[in-house]
C-alpha atoms as a PDB file:
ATOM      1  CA  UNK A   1       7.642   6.713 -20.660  1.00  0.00           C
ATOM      2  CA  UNK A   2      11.178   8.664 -20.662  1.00  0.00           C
ATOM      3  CA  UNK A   3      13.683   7.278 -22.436  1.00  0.00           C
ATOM      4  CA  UNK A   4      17.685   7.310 -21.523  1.00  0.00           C
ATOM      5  CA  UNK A   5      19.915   8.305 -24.182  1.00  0.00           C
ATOM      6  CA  UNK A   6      18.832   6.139 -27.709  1.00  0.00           C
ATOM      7  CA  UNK A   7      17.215   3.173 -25.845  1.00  0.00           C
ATOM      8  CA  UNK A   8      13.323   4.209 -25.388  1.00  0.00           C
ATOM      9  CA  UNK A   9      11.745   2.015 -22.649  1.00  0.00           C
ATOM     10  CA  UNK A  10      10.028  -0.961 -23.184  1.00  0.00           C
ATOM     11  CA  UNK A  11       6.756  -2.164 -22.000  1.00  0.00           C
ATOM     12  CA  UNK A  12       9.142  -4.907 -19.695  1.00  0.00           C
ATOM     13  CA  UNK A  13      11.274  -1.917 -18.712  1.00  0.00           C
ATOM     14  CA  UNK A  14       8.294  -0.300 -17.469  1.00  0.00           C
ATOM     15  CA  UNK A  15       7.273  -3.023 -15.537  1.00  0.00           C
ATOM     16  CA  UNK A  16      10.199  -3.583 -14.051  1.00  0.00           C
ATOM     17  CA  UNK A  17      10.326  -0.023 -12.481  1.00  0.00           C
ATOM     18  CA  UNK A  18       7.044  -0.004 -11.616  1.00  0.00           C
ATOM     19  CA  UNK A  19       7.297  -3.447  -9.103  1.00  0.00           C
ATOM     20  CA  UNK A  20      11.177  -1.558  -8.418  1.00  0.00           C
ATOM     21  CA  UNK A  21       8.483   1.759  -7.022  1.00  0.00           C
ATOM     22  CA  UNK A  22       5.983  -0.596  -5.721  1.00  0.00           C
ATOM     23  CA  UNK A  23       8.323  -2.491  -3.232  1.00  0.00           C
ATOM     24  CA  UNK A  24      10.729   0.660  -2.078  1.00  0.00           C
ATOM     25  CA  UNK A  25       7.288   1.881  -1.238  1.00  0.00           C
ATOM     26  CA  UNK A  26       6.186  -1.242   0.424  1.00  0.00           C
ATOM     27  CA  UNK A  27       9.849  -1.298   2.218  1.00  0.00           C
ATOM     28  CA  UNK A  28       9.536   2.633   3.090  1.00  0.00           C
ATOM     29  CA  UNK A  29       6.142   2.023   5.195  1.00  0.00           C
ATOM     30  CA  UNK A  30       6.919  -0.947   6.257  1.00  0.00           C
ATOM     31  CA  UNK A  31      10.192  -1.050   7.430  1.00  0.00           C
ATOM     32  CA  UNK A  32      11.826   2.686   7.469  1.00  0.00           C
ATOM     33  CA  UNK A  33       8.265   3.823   8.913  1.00  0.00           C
ATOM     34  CA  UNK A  34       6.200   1.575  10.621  1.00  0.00           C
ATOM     35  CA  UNK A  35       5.025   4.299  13.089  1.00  0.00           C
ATOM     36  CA  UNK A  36       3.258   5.857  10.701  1.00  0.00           C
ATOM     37  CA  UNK A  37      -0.577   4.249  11.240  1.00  0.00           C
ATOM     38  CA  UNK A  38      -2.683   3.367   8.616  1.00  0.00           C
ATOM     39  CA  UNK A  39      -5.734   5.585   9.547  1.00  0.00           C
ATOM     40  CA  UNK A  40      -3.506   8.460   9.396  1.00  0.00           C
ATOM     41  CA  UNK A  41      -2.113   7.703   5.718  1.00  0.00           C
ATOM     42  CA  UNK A  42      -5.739   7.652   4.906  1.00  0.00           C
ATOM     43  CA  UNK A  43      -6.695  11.137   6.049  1.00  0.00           C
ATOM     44  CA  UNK A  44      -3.598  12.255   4.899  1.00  0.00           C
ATOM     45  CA  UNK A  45      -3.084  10.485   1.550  1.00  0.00           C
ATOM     46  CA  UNK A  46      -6.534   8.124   0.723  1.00  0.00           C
ATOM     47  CA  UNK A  47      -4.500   5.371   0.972  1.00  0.00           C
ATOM     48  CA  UNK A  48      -3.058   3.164   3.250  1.00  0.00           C
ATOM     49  CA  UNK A  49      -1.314  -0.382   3.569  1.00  0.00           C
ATOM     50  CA  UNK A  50      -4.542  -2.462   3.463  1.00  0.00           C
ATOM     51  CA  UNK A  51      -5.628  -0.709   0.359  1.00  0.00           C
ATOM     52  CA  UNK A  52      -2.005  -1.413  -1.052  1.00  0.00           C
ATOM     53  CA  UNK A  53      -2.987  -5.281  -0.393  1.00  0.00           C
ATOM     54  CA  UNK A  54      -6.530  -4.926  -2.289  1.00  0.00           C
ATOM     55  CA  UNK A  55      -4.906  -3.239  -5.251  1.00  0.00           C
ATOM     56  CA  UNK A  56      -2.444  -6.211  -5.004  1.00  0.00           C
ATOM     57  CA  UNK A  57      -5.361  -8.846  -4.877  1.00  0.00           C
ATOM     58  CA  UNK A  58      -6.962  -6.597  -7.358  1.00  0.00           C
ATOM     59  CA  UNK A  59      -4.507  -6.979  -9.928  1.00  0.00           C
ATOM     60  CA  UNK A  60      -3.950 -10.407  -8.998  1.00  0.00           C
ATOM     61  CA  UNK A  61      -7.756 -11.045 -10.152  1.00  0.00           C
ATOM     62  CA  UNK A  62      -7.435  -9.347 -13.409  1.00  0.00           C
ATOM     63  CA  UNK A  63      -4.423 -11.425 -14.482  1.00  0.00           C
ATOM     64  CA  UNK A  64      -6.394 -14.808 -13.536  1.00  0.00           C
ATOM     65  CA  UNK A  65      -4.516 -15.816 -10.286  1.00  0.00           C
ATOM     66  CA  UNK A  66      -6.870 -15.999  -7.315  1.00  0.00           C
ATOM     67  CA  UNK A  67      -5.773 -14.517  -4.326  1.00  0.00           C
ATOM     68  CA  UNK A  68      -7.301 -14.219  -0.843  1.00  0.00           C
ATOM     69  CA  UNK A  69      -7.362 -10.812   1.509  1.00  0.00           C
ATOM     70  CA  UNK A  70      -4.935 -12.380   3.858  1.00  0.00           C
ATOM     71  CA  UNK A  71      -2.681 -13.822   1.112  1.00  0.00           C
ATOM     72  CA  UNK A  72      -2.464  -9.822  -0.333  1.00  0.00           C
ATOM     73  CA  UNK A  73      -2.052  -8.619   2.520  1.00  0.00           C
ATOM     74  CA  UNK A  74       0.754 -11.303   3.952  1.00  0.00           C
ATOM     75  CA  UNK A  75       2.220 -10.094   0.762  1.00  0.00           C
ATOM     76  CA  UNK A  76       2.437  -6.397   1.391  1.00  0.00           C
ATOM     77  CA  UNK A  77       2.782  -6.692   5.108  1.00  0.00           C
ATOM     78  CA  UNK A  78       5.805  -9.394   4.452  1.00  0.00           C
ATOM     79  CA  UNK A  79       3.724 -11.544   7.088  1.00  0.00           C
ATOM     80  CA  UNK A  80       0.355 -12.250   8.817  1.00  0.00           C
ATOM     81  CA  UNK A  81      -1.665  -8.962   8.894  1.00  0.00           C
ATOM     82  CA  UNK A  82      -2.149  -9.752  12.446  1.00  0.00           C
ATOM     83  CA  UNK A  83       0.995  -9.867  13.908  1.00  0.00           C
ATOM     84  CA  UNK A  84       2.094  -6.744  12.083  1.00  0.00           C
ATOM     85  CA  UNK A  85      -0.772  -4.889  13.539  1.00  0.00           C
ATOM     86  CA  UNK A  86       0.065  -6.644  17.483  1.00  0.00           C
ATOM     87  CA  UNK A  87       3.516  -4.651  16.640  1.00  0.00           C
ATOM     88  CA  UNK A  88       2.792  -2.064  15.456  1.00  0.00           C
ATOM     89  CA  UNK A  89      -0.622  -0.315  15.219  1.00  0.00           C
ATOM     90  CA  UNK A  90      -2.357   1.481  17.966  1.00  0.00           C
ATOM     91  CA  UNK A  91      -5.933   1.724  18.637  1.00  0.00           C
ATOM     92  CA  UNK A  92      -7.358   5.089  17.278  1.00  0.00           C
ATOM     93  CA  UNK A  93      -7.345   8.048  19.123  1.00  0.00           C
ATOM     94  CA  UNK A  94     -10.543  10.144  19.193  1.00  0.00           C
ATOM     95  CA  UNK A  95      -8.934  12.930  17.127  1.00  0.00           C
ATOM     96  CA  UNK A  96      -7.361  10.153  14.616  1.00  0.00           C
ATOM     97  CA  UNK A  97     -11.421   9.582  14.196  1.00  0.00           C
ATOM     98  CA  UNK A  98     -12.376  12.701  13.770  1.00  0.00           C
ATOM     99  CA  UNK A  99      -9.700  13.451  11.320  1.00  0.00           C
ATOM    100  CA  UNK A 100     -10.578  10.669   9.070  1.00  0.00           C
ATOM    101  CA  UNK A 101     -14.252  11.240   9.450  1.00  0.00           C
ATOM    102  CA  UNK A 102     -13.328  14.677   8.597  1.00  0.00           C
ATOM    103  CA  UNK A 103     -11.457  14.018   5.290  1.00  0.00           C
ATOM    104  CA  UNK A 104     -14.028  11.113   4.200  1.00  0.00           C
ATOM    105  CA  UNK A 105     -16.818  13.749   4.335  1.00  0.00           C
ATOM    106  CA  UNK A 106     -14.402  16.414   2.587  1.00  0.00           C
ATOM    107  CA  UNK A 107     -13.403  13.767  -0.186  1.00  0.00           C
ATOM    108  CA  UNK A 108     -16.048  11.651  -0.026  1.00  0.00           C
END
């Protein structure tokens, strides 16, 4: 990790930046871009929200704290999956499909 001046960073400090990243990300497609649909940050980037949420429940699992799908993704989300996808996410259109088809085969 960088360090600042004398101080190098600690293995808290580096947590602590980390969750700071995690949530301006989680506020950036959430709140700042919401239009943005999830099937097109997976062609794009191999990611989306919902795999945000099972890294989330992921890493909930490997520090002993049991977590359900809808819990992580409540948590990402900042409430019930489903009414953030009523508000927000459109159904697919053919050429979203294809595109994602298109970059699963090409990344696969």
């Amino acid at each position: 990790m960088a360090q600042t001046g004398d101080s190098p960073a600690t293995d808290v400090d580096t947590v602590h930046i980390e969750a700071a990243v995690f949530r301006r990300l989680r506020e950036h497609l959430l709140a700042r871009r919401p239009d943005v649909q999830n099937i097109d940050l997976m062609t794009l980037a191999g990611f989306c929200r919902n795999c945000l949420a099972d890294w989330y429940r992921e890493a909930a699992d490997a520090r002993g704290l049991a977590m359900s799908r809808d819990e992580a993704r409540e948590t990402v989300y900042g409430e019930p999956f489903a009414d953030w996808k009523s508000k927000h996410q459109r159904e697919a259109t053919p050429e979203q499909l294809a595109a994602f088809e298109a970059a699963r085969r090409e990344h696969g």
